[in-house]
N, C-alpha and C. Protein backbone atom coordinates (compact mmCIF):
# COMPACT_ATOMS: atom_id res chain seq x y z
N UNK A 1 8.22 -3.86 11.95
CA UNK A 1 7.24 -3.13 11.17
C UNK A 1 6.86 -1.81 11.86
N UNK A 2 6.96 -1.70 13.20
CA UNK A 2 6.65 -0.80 13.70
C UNK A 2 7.47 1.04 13.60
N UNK A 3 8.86 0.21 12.68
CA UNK A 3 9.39 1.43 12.65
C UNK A 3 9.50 1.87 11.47
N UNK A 4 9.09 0.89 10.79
CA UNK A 4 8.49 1.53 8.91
C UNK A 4 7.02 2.59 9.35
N UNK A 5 6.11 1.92 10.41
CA UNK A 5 4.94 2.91 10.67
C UNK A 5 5.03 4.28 11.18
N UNK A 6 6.14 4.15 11.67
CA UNK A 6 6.87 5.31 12.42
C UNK A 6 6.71 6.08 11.57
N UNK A 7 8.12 5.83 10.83
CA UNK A 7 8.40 6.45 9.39
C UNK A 7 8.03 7.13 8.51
N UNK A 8 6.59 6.58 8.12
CA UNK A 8 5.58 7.01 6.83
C UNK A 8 4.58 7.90 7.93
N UNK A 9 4.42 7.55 8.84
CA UNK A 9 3.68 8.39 9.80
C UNK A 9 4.28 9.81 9.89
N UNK A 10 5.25 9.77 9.97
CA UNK A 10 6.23 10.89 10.75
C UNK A 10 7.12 11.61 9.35
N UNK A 11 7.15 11.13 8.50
CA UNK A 11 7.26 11.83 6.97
C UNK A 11 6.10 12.38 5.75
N UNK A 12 4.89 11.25 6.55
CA UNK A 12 3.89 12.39 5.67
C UNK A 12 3.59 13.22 6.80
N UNK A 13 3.45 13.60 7.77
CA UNK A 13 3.53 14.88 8.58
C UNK A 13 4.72 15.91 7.72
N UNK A 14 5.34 14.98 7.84
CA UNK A 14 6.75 16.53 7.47
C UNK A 14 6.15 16.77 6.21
N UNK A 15 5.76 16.25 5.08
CA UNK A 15 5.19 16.51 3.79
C UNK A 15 3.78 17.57 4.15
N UNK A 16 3.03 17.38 4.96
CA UNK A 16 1.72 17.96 5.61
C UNK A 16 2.20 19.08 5.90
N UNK A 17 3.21 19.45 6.75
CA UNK A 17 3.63 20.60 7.22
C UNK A 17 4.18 21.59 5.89
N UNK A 18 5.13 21.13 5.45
CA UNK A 18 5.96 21.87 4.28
C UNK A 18 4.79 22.44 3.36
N UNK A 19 3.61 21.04 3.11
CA UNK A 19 2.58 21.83 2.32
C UNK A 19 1.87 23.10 2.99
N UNK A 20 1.72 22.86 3.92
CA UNK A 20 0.72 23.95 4.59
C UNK A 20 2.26 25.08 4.65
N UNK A 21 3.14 25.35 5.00
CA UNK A 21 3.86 26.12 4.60
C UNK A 21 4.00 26.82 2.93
N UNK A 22 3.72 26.41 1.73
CA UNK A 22 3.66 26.74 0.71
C UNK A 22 2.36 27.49 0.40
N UNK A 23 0.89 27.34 1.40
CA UNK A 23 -0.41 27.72 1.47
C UNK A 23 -0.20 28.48 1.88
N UNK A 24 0.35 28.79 3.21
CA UNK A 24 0.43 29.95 3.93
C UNK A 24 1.33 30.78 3.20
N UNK A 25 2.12 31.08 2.62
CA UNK A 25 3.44 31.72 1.68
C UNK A 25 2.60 32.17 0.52
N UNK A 26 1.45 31.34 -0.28
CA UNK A 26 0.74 31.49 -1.00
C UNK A 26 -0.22 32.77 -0.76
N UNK A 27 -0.80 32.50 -0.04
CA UNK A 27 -2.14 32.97 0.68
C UNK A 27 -1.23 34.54 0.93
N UNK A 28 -0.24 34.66 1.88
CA UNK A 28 0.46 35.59 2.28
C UNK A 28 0.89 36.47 1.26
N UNK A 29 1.47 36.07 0.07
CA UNK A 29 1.88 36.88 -0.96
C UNK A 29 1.78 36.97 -2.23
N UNK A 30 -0.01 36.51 -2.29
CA UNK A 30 -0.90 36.71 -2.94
C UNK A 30 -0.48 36.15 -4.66
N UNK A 31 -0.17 34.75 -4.56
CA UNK A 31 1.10 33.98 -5.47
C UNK A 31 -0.37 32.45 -5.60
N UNK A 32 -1.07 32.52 -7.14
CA UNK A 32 -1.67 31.62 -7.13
C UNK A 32 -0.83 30.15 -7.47
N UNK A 33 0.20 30.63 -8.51
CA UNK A 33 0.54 29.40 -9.28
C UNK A 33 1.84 29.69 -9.25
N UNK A 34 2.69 29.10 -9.12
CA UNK A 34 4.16 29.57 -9.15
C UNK A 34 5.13 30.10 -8.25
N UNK A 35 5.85 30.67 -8.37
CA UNK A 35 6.42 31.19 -6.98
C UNK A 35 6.27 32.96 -7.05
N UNK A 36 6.16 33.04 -8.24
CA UNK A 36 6.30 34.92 -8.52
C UNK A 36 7.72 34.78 -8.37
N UNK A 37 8.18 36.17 -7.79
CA UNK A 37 9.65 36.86 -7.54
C UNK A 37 9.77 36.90 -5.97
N UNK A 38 8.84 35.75 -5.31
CA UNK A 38 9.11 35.46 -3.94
C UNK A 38 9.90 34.48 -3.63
N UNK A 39 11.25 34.69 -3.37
CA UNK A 39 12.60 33.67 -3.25
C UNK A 39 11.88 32.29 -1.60
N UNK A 40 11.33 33.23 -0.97
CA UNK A 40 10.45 32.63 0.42
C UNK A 40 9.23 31.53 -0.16
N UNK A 41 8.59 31.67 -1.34
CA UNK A 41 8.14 30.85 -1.41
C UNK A 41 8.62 29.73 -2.40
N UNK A 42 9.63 30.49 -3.19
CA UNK A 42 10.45 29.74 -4.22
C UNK A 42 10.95 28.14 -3.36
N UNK A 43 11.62 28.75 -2.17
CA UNK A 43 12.07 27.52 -1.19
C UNK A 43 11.44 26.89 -0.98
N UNK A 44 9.93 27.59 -0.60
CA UNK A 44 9.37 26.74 0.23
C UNK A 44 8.45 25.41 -0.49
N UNK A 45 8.30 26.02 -1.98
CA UNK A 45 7.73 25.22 -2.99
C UNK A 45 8.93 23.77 -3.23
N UNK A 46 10.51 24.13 -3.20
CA UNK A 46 11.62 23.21 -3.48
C UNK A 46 11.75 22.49 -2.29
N UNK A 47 11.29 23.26 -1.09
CA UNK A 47 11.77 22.12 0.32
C UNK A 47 10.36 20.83 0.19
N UNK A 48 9.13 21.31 -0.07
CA UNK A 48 8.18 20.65 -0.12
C UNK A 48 8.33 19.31 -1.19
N UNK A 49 8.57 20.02 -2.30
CA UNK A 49 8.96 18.85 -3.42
C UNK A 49 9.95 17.94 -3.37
N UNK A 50 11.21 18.29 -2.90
CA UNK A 50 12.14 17.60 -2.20
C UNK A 50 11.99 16.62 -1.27
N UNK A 51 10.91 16.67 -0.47
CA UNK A 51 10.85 16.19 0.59
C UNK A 51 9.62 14.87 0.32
N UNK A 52 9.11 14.94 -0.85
CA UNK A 52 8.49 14.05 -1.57
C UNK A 52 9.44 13.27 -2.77
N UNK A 53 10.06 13.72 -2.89
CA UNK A 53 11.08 12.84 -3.89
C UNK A 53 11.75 11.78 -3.47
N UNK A 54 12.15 12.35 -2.21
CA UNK A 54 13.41 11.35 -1.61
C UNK A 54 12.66 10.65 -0.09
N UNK A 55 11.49 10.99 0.17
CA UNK A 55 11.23 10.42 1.15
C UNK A 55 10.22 8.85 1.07
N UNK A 56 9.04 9.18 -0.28
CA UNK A 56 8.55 8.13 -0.59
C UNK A 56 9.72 6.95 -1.14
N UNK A 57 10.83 6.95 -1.92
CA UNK A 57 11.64 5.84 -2.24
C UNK A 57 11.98 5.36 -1.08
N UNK A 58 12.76 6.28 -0.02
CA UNK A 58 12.85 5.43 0.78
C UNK A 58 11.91 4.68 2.13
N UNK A 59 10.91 5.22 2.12
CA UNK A 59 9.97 4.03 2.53
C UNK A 59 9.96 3.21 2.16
N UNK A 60 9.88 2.82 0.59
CA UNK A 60 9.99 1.68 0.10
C UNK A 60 11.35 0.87 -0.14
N UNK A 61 12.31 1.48 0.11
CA UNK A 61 13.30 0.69 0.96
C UNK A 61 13.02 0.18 1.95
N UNK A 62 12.81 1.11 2.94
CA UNK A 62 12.90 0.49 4.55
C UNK A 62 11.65 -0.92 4.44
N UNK A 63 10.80 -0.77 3.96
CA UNK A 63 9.59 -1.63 3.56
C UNK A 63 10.42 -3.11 2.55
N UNK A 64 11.24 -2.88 2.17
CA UNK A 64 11.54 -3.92 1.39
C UNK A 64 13.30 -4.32 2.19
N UNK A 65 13.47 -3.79 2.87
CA UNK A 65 14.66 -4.24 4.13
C UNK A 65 14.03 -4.79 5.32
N UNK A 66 12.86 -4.45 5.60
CA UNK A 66 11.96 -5.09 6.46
C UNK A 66 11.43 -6.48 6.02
N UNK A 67 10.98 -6.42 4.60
CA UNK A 67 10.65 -8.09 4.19
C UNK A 67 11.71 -9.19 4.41
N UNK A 68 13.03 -8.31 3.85
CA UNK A 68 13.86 -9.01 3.49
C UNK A 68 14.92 -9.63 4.83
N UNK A 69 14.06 -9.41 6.32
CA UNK A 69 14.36 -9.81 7.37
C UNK A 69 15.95 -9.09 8.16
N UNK A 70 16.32 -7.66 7.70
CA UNK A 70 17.29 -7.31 8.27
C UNK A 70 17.07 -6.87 9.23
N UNK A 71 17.74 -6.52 10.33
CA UNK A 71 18.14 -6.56 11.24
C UNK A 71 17.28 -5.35 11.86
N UNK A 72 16.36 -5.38 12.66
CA UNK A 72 15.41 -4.02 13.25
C UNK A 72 16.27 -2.85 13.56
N UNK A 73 17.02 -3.42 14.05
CA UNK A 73 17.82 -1.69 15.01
C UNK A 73 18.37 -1.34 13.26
N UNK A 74 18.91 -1.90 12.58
CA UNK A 74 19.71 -1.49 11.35
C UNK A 74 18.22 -0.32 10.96
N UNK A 75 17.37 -1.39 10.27
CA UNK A 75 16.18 -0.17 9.91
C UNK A 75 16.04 0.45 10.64
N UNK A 76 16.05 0.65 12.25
CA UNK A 76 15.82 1.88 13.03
C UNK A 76 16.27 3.17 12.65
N UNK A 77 17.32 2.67 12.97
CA UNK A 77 18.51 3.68 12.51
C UNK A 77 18.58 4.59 11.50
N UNK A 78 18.28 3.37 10.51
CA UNK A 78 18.30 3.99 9.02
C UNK A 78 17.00 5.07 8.44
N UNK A 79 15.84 4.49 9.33
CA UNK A 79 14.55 5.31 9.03
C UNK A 79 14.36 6.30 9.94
N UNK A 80 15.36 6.70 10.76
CA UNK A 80 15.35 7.89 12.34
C UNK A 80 16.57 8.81 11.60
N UNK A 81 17.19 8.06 11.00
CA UNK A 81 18.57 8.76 10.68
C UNK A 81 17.92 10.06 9.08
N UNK A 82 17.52 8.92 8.16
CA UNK A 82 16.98 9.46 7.23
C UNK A 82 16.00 10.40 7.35
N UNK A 83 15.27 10.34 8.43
CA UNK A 83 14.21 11.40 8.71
C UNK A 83 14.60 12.57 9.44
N UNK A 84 15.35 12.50 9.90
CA UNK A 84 16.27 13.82 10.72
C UNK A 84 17.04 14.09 9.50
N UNK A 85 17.96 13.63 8.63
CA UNK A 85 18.21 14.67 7.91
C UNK A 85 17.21 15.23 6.52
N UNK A 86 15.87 14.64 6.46
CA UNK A 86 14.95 15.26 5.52
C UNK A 86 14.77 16.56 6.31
N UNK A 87 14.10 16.66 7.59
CA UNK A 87 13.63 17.72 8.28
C UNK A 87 14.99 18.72 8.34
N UNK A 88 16.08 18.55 8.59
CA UNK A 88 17.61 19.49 8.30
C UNK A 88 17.52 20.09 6.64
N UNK A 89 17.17 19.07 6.21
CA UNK A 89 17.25 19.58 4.64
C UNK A 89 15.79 20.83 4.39
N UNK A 90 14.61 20.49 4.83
CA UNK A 90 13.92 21.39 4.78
C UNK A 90 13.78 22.64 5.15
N UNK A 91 14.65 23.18 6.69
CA UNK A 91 14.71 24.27 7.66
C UNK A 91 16.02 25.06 6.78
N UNK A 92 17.12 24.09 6.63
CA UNK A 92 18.24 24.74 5.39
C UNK A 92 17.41 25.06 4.33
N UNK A 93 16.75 24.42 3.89
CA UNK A 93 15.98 25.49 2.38
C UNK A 93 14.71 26.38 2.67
N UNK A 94 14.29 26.27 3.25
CA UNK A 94 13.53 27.67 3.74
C UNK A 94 13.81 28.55 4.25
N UNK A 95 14.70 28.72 5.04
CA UNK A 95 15.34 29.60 6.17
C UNK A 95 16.72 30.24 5.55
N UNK A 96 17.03 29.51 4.06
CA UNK A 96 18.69 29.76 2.98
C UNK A 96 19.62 29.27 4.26
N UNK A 97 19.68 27.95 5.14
CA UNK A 97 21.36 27.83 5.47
C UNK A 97 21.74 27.11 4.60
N UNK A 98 22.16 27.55 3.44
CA UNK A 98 23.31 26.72 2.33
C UNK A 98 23.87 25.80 2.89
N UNK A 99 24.51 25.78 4.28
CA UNK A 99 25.29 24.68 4.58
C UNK A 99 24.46 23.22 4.98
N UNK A 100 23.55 23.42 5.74
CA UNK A 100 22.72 22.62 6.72
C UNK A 100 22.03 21.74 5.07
N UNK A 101 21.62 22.94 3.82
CA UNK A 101 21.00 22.19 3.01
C UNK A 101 21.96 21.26 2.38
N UNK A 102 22.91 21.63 2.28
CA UNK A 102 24.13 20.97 1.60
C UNK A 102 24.60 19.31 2.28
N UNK A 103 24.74 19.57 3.32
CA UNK A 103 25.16 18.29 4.52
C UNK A 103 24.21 17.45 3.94
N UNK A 104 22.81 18.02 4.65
CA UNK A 104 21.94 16.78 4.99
C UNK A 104 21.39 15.99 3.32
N UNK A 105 21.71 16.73 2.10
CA UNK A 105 21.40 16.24 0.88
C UNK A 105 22.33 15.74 0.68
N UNK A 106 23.53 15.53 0.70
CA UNK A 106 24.95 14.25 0.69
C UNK A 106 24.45 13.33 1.21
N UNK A 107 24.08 13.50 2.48
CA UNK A 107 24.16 12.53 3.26
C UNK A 107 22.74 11.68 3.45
N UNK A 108 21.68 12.01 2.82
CA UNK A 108 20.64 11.87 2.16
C UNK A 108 21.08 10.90 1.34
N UNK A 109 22.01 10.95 0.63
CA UNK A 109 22.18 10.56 -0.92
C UNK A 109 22.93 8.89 -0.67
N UNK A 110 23.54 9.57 0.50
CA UNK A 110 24.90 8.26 1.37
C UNK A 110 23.28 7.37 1.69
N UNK A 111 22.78 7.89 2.66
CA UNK A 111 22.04 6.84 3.03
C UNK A 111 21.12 6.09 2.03
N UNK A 112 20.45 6.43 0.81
CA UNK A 112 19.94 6.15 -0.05
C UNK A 112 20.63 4.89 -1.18
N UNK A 113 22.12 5.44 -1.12
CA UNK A 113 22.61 4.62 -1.98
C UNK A 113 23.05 3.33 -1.01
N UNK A 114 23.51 3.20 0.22
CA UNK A 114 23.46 2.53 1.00
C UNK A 114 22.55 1.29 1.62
N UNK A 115 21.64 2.21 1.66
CA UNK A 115 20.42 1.06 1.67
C UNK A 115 19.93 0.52 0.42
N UNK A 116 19.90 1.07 -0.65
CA UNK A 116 19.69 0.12 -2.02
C UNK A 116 20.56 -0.96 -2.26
N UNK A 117 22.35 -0.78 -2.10
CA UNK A 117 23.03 -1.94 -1.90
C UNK A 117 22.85 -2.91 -1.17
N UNK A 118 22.48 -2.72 0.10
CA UNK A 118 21.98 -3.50 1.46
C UNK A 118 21.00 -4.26 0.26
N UNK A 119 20.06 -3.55 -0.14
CA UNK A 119 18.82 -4.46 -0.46
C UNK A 119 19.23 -5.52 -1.38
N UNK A 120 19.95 -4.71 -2.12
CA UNK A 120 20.87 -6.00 -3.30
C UNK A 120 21.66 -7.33 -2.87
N UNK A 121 22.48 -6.75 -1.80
CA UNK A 121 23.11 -7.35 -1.23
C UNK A 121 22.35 -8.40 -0.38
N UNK A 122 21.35 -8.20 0.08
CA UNK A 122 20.40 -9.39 1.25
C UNK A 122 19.92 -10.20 -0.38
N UNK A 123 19.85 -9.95 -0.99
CA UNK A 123 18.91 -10.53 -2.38
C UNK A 123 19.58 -11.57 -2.76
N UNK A 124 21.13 -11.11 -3.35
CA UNK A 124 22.07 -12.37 -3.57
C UNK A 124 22.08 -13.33 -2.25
């Protein structure tokens, strides 16, 4: 359990941060609602939202791979692994490295679909 606490600890930070990045971008270029024709905050509004899409489901994976008695280091892994490439996916979309955003959202996607089978799979 301790590394599901990790997890939600250490991903609503990254959610905390990205927001206060969209405030400050806000505040900075005088952008109440929307992004305007600021591509800088355009990102920074998509890295933030992104990073709420795909990060709450999988808590509730790792939370329901944890009931379901698998293997700790497996969830380690899987909730250290997944969280390093949310934070890759965010610095690629704010900063435009197309590539870095590209990787870590595949592989985002690998680990996502991965662990939902796992969950299926411990079920049968």
């Amino acid at each position: 359990m301790q590394s599901f606490n990790l997890f939600v600890g250490s991903s609503c930070l990254l959610i905390v941060i990205l927001a206060l990045n969209v405030s400050r971008l806000r505040y900075k270029e005088r952008i109440a609602h929307g992004h305007g024709e600021s591509k800088k905050l355009r990102n920074a509004i998509v890295a933030h939202s992104n990073a709420l899409e795909h990060l709450i489901p999988f808590a509730l994976i790792l939370y329901v791979l944890i009931a379901q008695n698998t293997s700790q280091t497996l969830v380690q892994t899987l909730a250290i692994s997944f969280l390093v490439l949310r934070i890759v996916h965010a610095l690629g979309v704010t900063r435009f490295i197309f590539r870095a955003w590209q990787v870590s959202s595949g592989l985002s996607y690998a680990l996502t679909i991965f662990s939902s089978c796992l969950i299926l799979y411990n079920w049968l």
